[in-house]
C-alpha atoms as a PDB file:
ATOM      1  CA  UNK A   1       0.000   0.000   0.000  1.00  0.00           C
ATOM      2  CA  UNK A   2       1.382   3.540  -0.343  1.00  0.00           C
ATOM      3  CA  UNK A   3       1.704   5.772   2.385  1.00  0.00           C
ATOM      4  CA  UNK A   4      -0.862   8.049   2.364  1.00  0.00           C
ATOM      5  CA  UNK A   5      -0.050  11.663   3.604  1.00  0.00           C
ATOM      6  CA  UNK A   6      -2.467  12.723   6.979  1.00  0.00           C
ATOM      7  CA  UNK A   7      -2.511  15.465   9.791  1.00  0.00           C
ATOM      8  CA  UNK A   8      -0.283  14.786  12.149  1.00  0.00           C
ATOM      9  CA  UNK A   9      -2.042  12.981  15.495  1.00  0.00           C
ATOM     10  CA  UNK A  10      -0.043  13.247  18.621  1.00  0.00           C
ATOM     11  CA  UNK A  11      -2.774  12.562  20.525  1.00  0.00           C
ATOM     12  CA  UNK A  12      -3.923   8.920  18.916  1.00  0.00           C
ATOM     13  CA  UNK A  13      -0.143   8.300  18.513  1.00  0.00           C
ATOM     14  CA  UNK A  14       0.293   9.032  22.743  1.00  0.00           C
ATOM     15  CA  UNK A  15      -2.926   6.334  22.288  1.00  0.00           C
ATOM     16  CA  UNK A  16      -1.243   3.686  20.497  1.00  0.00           C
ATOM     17  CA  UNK A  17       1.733   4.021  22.643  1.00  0.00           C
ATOM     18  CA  UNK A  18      -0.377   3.407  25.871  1.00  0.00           C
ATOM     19  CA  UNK A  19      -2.293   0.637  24.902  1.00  0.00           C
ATOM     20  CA  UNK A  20       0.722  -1.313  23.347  1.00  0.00           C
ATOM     21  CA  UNK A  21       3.055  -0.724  26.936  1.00  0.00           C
ATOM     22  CA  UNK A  22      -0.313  -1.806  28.584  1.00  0.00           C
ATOM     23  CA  UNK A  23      -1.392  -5.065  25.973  1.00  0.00           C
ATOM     24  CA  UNK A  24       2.693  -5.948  26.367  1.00  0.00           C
ATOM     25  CA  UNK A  25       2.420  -5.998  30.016  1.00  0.00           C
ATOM     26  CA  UNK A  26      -0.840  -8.157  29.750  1.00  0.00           C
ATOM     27  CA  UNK A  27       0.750 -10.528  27.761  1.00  0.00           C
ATOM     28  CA  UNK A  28       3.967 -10.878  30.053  1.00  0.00           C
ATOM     29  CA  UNK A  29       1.173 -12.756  32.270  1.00  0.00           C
ATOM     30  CA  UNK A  30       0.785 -15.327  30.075  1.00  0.00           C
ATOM     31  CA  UNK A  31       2.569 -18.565  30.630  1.00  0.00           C
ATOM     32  CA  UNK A  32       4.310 -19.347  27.491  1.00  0.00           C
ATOM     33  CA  UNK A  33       2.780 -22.859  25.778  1.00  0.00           C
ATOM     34  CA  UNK A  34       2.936 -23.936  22.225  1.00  0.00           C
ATOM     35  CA  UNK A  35      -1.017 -24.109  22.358  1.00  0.00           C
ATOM     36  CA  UNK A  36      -0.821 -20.424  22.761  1.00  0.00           C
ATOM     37  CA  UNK A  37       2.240 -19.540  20.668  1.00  0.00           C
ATOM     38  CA  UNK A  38       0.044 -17.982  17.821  1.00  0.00           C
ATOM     39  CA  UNK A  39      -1.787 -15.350  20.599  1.00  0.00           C
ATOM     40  CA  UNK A  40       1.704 -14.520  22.254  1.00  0.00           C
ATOM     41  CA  UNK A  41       3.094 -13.846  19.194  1.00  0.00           C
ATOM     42  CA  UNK A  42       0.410 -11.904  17.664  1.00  0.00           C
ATOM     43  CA  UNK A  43       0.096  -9.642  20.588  1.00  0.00           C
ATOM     44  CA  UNK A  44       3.892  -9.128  20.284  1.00  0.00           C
ATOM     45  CA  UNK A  45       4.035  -8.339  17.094  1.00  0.00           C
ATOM     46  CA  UNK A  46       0.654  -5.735  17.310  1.00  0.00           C
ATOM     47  CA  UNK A  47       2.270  -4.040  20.108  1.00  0.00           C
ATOM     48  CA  UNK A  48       5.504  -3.519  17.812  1.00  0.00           C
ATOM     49  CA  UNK A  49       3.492  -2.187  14.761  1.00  0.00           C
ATOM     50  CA  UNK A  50       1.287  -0.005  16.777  1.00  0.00           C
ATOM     51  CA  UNK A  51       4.694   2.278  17.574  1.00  0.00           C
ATOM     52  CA  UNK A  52       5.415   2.060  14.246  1.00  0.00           C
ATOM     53  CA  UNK A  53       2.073   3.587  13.542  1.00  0.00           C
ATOM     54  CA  UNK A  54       2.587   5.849  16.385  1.00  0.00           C
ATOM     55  CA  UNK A  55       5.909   7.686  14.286  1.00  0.00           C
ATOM     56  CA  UNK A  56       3.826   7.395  11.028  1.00  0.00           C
ATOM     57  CA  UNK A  57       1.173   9.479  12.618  1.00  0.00           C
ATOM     58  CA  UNK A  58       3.481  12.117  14.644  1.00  0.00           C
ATOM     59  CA  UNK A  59       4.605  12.117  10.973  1.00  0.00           C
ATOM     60  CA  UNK A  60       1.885  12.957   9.041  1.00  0.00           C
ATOM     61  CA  UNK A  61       1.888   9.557   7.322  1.00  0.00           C
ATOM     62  CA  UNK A  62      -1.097   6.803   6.988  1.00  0.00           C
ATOM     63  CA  UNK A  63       0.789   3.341   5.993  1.00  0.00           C
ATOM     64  CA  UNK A  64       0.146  -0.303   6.148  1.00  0.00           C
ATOM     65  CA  UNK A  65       1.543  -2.846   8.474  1.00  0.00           C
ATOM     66  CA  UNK A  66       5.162  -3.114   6.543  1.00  0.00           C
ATOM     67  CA  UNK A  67       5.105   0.762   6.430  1.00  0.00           C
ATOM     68  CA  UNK A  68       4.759   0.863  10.642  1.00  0.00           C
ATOM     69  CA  UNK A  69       7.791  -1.865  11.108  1.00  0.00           C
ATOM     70  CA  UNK A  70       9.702  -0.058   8.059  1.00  0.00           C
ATOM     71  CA  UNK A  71       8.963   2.930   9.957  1.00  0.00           C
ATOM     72  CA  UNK A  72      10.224   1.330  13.520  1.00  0.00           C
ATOM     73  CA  UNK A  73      13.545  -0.341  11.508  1.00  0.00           C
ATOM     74  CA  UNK A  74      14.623   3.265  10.233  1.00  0.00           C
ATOM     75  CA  UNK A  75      14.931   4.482  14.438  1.00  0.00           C
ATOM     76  CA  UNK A  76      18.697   4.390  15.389  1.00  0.00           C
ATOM     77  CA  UNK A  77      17.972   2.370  18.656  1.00  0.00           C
ATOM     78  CA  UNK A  78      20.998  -0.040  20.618  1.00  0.00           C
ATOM     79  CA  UNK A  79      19.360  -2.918  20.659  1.00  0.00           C
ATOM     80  CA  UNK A  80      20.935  -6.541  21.860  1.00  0.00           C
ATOM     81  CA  UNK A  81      19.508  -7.701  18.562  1.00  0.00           C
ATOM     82  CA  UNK A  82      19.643  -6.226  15.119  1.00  0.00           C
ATOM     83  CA  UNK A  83      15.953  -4.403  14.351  1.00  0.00           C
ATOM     84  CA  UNK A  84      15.514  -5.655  11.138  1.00  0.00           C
ATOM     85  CA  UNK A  85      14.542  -9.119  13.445  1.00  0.00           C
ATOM     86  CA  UNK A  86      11.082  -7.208  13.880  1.00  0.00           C
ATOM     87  CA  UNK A  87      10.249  -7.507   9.941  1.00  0.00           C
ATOM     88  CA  UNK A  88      11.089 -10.787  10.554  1.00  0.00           C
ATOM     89  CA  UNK A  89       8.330 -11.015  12.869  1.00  0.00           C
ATOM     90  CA  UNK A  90       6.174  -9.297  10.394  1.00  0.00           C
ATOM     91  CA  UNK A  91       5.942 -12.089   8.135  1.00  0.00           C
ATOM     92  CA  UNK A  92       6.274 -14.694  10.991  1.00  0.00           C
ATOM     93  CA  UNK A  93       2.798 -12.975  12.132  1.00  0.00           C
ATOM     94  CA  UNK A  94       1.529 -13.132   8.263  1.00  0.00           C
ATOM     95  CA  UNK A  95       2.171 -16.775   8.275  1.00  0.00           C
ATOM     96  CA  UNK A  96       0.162 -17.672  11.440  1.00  0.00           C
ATOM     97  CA  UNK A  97      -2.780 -15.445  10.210  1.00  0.00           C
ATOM     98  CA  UNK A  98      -3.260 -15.999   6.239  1.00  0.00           C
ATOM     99  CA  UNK A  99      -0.973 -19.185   5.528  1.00  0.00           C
ATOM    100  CA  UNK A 100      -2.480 -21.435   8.819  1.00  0.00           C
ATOM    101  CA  UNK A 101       1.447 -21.790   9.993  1.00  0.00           C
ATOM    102  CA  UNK A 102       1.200 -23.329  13.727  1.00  0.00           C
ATOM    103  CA  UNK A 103       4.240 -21.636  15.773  1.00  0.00           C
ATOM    104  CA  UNK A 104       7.057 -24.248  17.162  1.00  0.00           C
ATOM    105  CA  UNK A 105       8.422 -24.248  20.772  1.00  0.00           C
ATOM    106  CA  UNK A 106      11.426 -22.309  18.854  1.00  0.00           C
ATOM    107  CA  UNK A 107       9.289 -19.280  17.017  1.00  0.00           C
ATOM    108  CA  UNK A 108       8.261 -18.867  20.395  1.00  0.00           C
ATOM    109  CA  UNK A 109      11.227 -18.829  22.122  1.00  0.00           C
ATOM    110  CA  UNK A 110      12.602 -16.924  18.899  1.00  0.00           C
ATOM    111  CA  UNK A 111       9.960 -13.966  19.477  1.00  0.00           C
ATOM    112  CA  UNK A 112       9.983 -13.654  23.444  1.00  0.00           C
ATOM    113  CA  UNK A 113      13.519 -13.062  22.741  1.00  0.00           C
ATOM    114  CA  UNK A 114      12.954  -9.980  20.196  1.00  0.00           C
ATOM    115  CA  UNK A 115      10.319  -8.795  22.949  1.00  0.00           C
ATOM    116  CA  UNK A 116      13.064  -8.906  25.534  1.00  0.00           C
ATOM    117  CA  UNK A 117      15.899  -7.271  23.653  1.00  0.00           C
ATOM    118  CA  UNK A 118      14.162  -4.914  21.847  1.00  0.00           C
ATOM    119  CA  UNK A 119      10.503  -3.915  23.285  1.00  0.00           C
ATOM    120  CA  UNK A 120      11.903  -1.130  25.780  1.00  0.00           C
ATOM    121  CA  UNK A 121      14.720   0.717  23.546  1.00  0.00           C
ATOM    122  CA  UNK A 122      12.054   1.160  20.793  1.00  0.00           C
ATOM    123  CA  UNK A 123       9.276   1.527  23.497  1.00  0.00           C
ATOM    124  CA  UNK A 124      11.815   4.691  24.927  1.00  0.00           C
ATOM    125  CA  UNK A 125      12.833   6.125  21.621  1.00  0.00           C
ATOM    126  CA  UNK A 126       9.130   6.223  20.065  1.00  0.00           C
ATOM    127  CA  UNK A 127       7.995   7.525  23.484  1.00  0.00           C
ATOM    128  CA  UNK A 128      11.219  10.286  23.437  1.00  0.00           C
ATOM    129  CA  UNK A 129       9.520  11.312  19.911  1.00  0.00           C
ATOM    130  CA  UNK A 130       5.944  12.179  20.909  1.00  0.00           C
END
């Protein structure tokens, strides 16, 4: 999809911030089970694309979901692993919703270990931009 061009919305980006530190912390209560592999990681990777959508709107910009992680890769963050890993995710998430993938033990593992090396340097740097 092309990005379409928007007023600027610090207010619904502050929004999307919010409820993605507040869904995270939700879904750090959930024991992690290959049964429920497919929510965890969907939640995860919603919570990432929501601060992507965040910068798009303190932007000006209206974009699709590879347009909010594109938009989340771009930040110059320290992370302990490279941020491209969250386009990864992208299609990881794509997979379990249009292609019927079922998650392993290891995508799991793989994706609670993006959440816990890169959730709260992008969380801080999207938050340091609104």
């Amino acid at each position: 999809m092309k990005m379409r061009k928007r007023v600027p919305d610090k207010a619904q980006a502050r929004s999307l911030i919010l409820a993605s530190e507040q869904e995270m912390i939700y879904l750090d209560t959930l024991t992690p089970t290959v049964e429920g592999a497919s929510t965890i990681i969907r939640g995860i990777y919603e919570n990432f694309r929501r601060l992507g959508e965040a910068l798009l709107l303190l932007q000006g910009w209206e974009g699709d979901h590879e347009d909010s992680i594109q938009a989340l890769t771009a930040l110059q963050v320290k992370t302990n692993r490279p941020i491209y890993v969250l386009d990864n995710l992208r299609r990881l998430r794509h997979d379990i919703n249009y292609m019927g993938y079922q998650p392993s033990a290891d995508d799991l593992a793989d994706v609670l270990s993006i959440k816990k090396e890169c959730w709260k340097p992008v969380l801080e740097e999207v938050k340091k931009r609104v």
